[in-house]
C-alpha atoms as a PDB file:
ATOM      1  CA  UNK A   1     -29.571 -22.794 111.228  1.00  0.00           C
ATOM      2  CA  UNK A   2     -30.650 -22.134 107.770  1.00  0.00           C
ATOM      3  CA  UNK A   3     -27.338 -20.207 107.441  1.00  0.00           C
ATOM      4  CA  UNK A   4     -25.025 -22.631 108.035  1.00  0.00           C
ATOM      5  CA  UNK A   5     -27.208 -24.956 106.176  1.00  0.00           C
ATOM      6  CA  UNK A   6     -26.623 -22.275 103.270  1.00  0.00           C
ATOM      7  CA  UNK A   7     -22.863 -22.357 104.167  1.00  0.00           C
ATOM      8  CA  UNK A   8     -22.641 -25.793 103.641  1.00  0.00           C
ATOM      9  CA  UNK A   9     -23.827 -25.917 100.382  1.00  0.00           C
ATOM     10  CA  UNK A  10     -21.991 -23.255  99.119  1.00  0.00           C
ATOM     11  CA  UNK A  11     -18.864 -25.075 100.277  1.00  0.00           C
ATOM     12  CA  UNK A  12     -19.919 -28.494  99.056  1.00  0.00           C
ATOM     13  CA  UNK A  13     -20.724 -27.110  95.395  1.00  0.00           C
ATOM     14  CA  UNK A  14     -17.350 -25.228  95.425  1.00  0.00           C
ATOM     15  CA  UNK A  15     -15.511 -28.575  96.391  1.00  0.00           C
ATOM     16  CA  UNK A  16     -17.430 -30.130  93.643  1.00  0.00           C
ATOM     17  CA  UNK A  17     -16.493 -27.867  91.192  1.00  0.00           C
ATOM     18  CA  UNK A  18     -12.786 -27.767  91.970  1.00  0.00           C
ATOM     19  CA  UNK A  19     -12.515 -31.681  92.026  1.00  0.00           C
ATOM     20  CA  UNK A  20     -14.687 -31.956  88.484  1.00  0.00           C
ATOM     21  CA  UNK A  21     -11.555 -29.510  87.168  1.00  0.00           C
ATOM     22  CA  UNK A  22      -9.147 -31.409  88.054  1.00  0.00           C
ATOM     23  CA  UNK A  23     -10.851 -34.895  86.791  1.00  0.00           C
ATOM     24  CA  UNK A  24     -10.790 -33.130  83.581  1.00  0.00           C
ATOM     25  CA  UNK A  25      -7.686 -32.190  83.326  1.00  0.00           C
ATOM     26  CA  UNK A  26      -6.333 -35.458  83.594  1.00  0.00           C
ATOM     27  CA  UNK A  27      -3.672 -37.137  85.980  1.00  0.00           C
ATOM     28  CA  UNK A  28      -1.864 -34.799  88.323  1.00  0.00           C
ATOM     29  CA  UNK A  29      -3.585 -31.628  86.516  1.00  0.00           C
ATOM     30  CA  UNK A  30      -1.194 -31.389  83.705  1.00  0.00           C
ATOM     31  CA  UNK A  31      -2.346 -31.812  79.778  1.00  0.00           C
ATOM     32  CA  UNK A  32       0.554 -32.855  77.391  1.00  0.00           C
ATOM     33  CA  UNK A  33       2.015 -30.342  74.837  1.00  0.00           C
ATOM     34  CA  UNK A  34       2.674 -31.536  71.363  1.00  0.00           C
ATOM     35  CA  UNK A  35       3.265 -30.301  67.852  1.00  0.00           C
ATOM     36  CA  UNK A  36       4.788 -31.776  64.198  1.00  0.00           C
ATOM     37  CA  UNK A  37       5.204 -29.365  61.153  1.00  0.00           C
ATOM     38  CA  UNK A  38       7.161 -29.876  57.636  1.00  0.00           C
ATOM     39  CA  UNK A  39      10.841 -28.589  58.038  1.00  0.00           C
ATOM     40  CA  UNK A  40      10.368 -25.640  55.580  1.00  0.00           C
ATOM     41  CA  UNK A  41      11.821 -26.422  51.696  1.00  0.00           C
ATOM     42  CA  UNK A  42      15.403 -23.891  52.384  1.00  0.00           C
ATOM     43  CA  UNK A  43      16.195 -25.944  55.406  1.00  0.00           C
ATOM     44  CA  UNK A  44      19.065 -28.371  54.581  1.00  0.00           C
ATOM     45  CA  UNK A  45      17.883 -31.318  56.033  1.00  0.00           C
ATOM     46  CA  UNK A  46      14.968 -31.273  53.132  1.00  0.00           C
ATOM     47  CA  UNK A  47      16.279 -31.878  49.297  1.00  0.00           C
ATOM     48  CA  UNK A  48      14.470 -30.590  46.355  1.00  0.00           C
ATOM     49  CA  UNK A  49      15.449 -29.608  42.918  1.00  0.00           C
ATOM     50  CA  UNK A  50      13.015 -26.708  43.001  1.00  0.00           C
ATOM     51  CA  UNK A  51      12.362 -24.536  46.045  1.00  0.00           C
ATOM     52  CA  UNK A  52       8.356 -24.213  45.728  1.00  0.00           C
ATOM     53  CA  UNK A  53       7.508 -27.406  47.796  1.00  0.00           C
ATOM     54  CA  UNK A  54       8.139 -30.859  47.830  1.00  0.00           C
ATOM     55  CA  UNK A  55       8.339 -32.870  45.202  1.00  0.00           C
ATOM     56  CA  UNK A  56       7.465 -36.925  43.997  1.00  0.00           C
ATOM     57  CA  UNK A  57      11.241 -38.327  44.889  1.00  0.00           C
ATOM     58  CA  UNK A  58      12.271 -35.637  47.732  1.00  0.00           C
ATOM     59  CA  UNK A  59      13.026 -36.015  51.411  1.00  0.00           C
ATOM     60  CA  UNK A  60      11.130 -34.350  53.980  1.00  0.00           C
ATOM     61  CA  UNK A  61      12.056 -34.426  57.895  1.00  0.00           C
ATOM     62  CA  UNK A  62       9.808 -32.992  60.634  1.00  0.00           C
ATOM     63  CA  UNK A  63      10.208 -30.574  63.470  1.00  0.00           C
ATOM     64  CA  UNK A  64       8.284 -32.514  66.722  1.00  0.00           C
ATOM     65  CA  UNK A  65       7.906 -31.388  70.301  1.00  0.00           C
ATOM     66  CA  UNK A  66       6.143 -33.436  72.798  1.00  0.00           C
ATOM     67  CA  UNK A  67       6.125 -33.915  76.658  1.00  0.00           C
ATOM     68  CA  UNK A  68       3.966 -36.543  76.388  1.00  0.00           C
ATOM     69  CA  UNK A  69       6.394 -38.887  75.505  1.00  0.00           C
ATOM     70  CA  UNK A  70      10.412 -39.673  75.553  1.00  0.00           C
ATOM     71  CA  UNK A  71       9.984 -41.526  72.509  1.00  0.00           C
ATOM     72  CA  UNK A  72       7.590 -40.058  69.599  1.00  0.00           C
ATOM     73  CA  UNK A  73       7.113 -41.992  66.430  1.00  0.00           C
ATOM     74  CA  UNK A  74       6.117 -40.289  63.085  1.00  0.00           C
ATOM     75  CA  UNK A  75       3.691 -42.110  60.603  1.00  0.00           C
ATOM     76  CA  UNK A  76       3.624 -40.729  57.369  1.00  0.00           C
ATOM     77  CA  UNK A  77       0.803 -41.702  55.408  1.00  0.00           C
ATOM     78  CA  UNK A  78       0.664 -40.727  51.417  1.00  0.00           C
ATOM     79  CA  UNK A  79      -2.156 -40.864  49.066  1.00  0.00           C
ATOM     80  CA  UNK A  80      -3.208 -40.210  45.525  1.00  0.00           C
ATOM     81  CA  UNK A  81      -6.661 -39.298  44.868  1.00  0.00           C
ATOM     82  CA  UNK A  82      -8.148 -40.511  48.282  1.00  0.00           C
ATOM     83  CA  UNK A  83      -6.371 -43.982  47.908  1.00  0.00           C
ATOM     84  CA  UNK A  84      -3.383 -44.999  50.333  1.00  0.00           C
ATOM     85  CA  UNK A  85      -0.148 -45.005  48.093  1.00  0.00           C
ATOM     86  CA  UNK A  86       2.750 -45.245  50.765  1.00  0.00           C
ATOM     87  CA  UNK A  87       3.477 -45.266  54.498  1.00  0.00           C
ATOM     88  CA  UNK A  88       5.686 -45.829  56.903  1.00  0.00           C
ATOM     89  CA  UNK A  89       6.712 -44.720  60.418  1.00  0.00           C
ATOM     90  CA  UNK A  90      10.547 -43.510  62.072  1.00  0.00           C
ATOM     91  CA  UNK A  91      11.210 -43.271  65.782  1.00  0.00           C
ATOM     92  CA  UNK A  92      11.536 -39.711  66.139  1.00  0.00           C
ATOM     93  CA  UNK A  93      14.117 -40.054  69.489  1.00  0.00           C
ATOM     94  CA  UNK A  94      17.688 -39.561  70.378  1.00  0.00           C
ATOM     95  CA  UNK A  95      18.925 -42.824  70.372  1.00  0.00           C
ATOM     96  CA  UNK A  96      16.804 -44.436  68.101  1.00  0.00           C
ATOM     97  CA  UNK A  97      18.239 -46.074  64.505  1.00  0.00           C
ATOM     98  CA  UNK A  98      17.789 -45.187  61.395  1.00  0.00           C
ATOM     99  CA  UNK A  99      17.681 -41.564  59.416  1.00  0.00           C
ATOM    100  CA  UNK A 100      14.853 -39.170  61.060  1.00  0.00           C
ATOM    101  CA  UNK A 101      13.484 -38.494  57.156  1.00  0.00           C
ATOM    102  CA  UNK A 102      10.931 -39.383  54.440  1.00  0.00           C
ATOM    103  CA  UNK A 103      11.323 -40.133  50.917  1.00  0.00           C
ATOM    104  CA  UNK A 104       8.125 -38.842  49.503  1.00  0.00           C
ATOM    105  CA  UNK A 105       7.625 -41.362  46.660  1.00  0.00           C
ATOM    106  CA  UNK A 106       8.967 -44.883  45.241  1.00  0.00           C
ATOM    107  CA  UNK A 107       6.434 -47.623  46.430  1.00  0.00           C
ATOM    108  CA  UNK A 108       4.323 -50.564  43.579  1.00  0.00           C
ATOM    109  CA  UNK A 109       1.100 -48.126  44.098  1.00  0.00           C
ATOM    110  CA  UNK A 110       3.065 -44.439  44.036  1.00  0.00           C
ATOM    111  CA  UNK A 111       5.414 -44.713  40.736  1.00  0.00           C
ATOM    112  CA  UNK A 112       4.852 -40.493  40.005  1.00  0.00           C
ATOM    113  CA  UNK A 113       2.416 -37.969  40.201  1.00  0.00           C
ATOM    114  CA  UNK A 114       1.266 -35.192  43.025  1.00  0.00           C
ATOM    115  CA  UNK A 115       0.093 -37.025  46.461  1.00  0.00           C
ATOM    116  CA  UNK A 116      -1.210 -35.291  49.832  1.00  0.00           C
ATOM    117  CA  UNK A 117       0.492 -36.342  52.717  1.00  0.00           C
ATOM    118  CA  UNK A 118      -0.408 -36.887  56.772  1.00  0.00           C
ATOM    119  CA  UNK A 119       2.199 -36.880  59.319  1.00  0.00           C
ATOM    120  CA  UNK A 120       1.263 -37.748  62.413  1.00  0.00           C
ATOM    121  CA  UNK A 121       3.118 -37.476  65.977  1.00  0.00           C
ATOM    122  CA  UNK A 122       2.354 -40.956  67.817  1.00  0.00           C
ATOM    123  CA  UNK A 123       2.625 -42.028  71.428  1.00  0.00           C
ATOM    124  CA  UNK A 124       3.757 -45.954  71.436  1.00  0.00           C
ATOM    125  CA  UNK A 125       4.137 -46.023  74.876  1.00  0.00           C
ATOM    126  CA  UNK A 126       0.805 -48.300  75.809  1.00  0.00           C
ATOM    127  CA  UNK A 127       1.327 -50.438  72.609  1.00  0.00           C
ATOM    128  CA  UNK A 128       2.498 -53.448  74.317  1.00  0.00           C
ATOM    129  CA  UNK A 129      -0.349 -53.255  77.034  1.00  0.00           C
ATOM    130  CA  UNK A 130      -2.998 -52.711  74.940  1.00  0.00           C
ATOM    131  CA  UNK A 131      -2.226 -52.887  70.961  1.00  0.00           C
ATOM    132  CA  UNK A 132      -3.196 -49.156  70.139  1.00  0.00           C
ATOM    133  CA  UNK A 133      -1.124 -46.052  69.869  1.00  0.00           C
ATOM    134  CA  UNK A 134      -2.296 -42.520  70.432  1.00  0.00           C
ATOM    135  CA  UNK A 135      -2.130 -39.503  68.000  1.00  0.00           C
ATOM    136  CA  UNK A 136      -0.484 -36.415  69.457  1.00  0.00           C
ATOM    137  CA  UNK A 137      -0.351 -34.087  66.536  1.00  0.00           C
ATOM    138  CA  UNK A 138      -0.897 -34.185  63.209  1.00  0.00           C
ATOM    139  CA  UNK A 139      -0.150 -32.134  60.175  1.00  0.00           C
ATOM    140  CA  UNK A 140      -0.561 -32.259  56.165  1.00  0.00           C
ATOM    141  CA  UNK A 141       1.107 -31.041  53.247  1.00  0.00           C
ATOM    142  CA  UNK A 142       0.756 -31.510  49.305  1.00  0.00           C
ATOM    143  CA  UNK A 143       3.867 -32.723  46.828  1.00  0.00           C
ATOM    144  CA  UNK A 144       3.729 -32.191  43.343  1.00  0.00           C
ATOM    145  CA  UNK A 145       4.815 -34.229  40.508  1.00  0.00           C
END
Protein backbone atom coordinates (compact mmCIF):
# COMPACT_ATOMS: atom_id res chain seq x y z
CA UNK A 1 0.00 0.00 0.00
CA UNK A 2 2.54 2.50 0.93
CA UNK A 3 3.93 1.94 -2.61
CA UNK A 4 1.31 2.87 -4.57
CA UNK A 5 0.63 5.55 -2.13
CA UNK A 6 4.36 6.60 -3.11
CA UNK A 7 3.36 6.11 -6.81
CA UNK A 8 0.75 8.41 -6.58
CA UNK A 9 2.54 11.15 -5.44
CA UNK A 10 5.22 10.90 -7.63
CA UNK A 11 2.71 11.08 -10.47
CA UNK A 12 0.64 13.88 -8.99
CA UNK A 13 3.86 16.18 -8.43
CA UNK A 14 5.01 15.34 -12.02
CA UNK A 15 1.48 16.43 -13.39
CA UNK A 16 1.89 19.46 -11.32
CA UNK A 17 4.98 20.37 -12.58
CA UNK A 18 4.20 19.88 -16.26
CA UNK A 19 0.87 21.94 -16.01
CA UNK A 20 2.81 24.95 -13.87
CA UNK A 21 5.18 24.93 -17.32
CA UNK A 22 2.83 25.35 -19.44
CA UNK A 23 0.81 28.17 -17.31
CA UNK A 24 4.00 29.94 -17.65
CA UNK A 25 4.55 29.84 -20.85
CA UNK A 26 1.52 31.44 -21.76
CA UNK A 27 -1.48 30.48 -24.14
CA UNK A 28 -1.01 27.36 -26.21
CA UNK A 29 2.82 27.09 -24.95
CA UNK A 30 4.24 29.47 -27.39
CA UNK A 31 6.14 32.94 -26.25
CA UNK A 32 6.20 35.68 -29.02
CA UNK A 33 9.50 36.57 -30.84
CA UNK A 34 10.29 40.18 -31.38
CA UNK A 35 13.14 42.51 -32.19
CA UNK A 36 13.70 46.47 -33.55
CA UNK A 37 17.30 47.78 -34.33
CA UNK A 38 18.53 51.13 -36.25
CA UNK A 39 18.94 50.32 -40.06
CA UNK A 40 22.78 50.79 -40.02
CA UNK A 41 24.05 54.56 -41.41
CA UNK A 42 25.36 52.84 -45.29
CA UNK A 43 21.93 51.44 -45.76
CA UNK A 44 20.00 53.60 -48.29
CA UNK A 45 16.90 53.88 -46.71
CA UNK A 46 18.85 56.13 -43.87
CA UNK A 47 20.25 59.77 -45.15
CA UNK A 48 23.12 61.45 -43.57
CA UNK A 49 25.68 63.88 -44.72
CA UNK A 50 28.34 62.12 -42.69
CA UNK A 51 28.60 58.35 -42.28
CA UNK A 52 29.51 58.21 -38.36
CA UNK A 53 25.84 58.12 -37.07
CA UNK A 54 22.86 59.98 -37.23
CA UNK A 55 22.57 63.28 -37.21
CA UNK A 56 19.94 66.41 -35.82
CA UNK A 57 17.84 66.63 -39.36
CA UNK A 58 18.43 62.86 -40.70
CA UNK A 59 16.05 60.00 -41.34
CA UNK A 60 16.28 56.84 -39.65
CA UNK A 61 14.01 53.63 -40.50
CA UNK A 62 14.00 50.42 -38.42
CA UNK A 63 14.44 46.76 -39.09
CA UNK A 64 11.30 44.95 -36.88
CA UNK A 65 10.36 41.31 -36.61
CA UNK A 66 7.52 40.19 -34.55
CA UNK A 67 5.05 37.19 -34.41
CA UNK A 68 3.26 38.70 -31.93
CA UNK A 69 1.49 40.84 -34.04
CA UNK A 70 0.33 41.46 -37.91
CA UNK A 71 0.47 44.99 -37.29
CA UNK A 72 3.54 46.51 -35.15
CA UNK A 73 3.69 50.19 -34.47
CA UNK A 74 7.03 52.04 -33.76
CA UNK A 75 7.13 54.96 -31.15
CA UNK A 76 10.03 56.95 -31.31
CA UNK A 77 10.61 58.96 -28.42
CA UNK A 78 13.59 61.79 -28.47
CA UNK A 79 15.08 63.68 -25.69
CA UNK A 80 17.65 66.25 -24.78
CA UNK A 81 19.18 66.11 -21.49
CA UNK A 82 16.51 63.80 -19.81
CA UNK A 83 13.60 66.07 -21.12
CA UNK A 84 11.09 64.75 -23.91
CA UNK A 85 11.90 66.83 -27.15
CA UNK A 86 9.92 64.88 -29.95
CA UNK A 87 7.81 61.79 -30.61
CA UNK A 88 5.78 60.19 -32.69
CA UNK A 89 4.70 56.69 -33.80
CA UNK A 90 4.36 54.88 -37.74
CA UNK A 91 2.48 51.66 -38.37
CA UNK A 92 5.22 49.48 -39.16
CA UNK A 93 2.83 46.99 -41.63
CA UNK A 94 2.33 46.19 -45.22
CA UNK A 95 -0.53 48.01 -46.01
CA UNK A 96 -0.40 50.66 -43.73
CA UNK A 97 -0.01 54.65 -44.99
CA UNK A 98 2.46 56.77 -44.70
CA UNK A 99 6.56 56.50 -45.11
CA UNK A 100 8.01 53.67 -42.60
CA UNK A 101 10.84 56.51 -41.39
CA UNK A 102 11.86 59.13 -38.78
CA UNK A 103 13.08 62.52 -39.12
CA UNK A 104 15.30 62.84 -36.14
CA UNK A 105 14.79 66.55 -35.35
CA UNK A 106 12.45 69.71 -36.24
CA UNK A 107 9.83 70.02 -33.35
CA UNK A 108 9.16 73.87 -30.91
CA UNK A 109 11.30 71.94 -28.03
CA UNK A 110 14.18 70.14 -30.46
CA UNK A 111 15.44 73.21 -32.80
CA UNK A 112 19.42 71.53 -32.82
CA UNK A 113 21.72 69.87 -30.73
CA UNK A 114 22.65 65.94 -29.92
CA UNK A 115 19.41 63.95 -28.46
CA UNK A 116 19.20 60.11 -27.35
CA UNK A 117 16.57 58.34 -28.86
CA UNK A 118 14.04 55.16 -27.84
CA UNK A 119 12.37 53.16 -30.38
CA UNK A 120 10.09 50.96 -29.29
CA UNK A 121 8.18 47.92 -31.12
CA UNK A 122 4.38 48.19 -29.87
CA UNK A 123 1.51 45.73 -29.95
CA UNK A 124 -1.91 47.89 -30.55
CA UNK A 125 -3.86 45.05 -30.87
CA UNK A 126 -5.87 45.29 -27.25
CA UNK A 127 -5.99 49.16 -27.53
CA UNK A 128 -9.56 49.40 -28.27
CA UNK A 129 -10.52 46.84 -25.43
CA UNK A 130 -8.62 48.15 -22.91
CA UNK A 131 -6.72 51.65 -23.71
CA UNK A 132 -3.05 50.29 -23.25
CA UNK A 133 -0.56 48.98 -25.72
CA UNK A 134 2.22 46.55 -25.02
CA UNK A 135 6.03 46.99 -25.62
CA UNK A 136 7.62 44.21 -27.64
CA UNK A 137 11.12 45.43 -28.12
CA UNK A 138 12.89 48.26 -27.61
CA UNK A 139 16.15 49.76 -28.67
CA UNK A 140 18.25 53.19 -28.30
CA UNK A 141 20.64 55.09 -30.16
CA UNK A 142 22.41 58.65 -29.81
CA UNK A 143 22.36 61.57 -32.77
CA UNK A 144 24.69 64.21 -32.75
CA UNK A 145 24.38 67.76 -33.60
Amino acid sequence: MFRNTFRFASLFGTLALVASAVALAGPGGNKSSSSISLVPMNASAVTSATSDGPHYGDSVTFDVSTDATTRPFVHLQRSQNGSLVLESWKAWFYGATGVQSFTLGGSPAWQGGAADCTAYLENWDSYGKNGRTRELASTSFHVDA
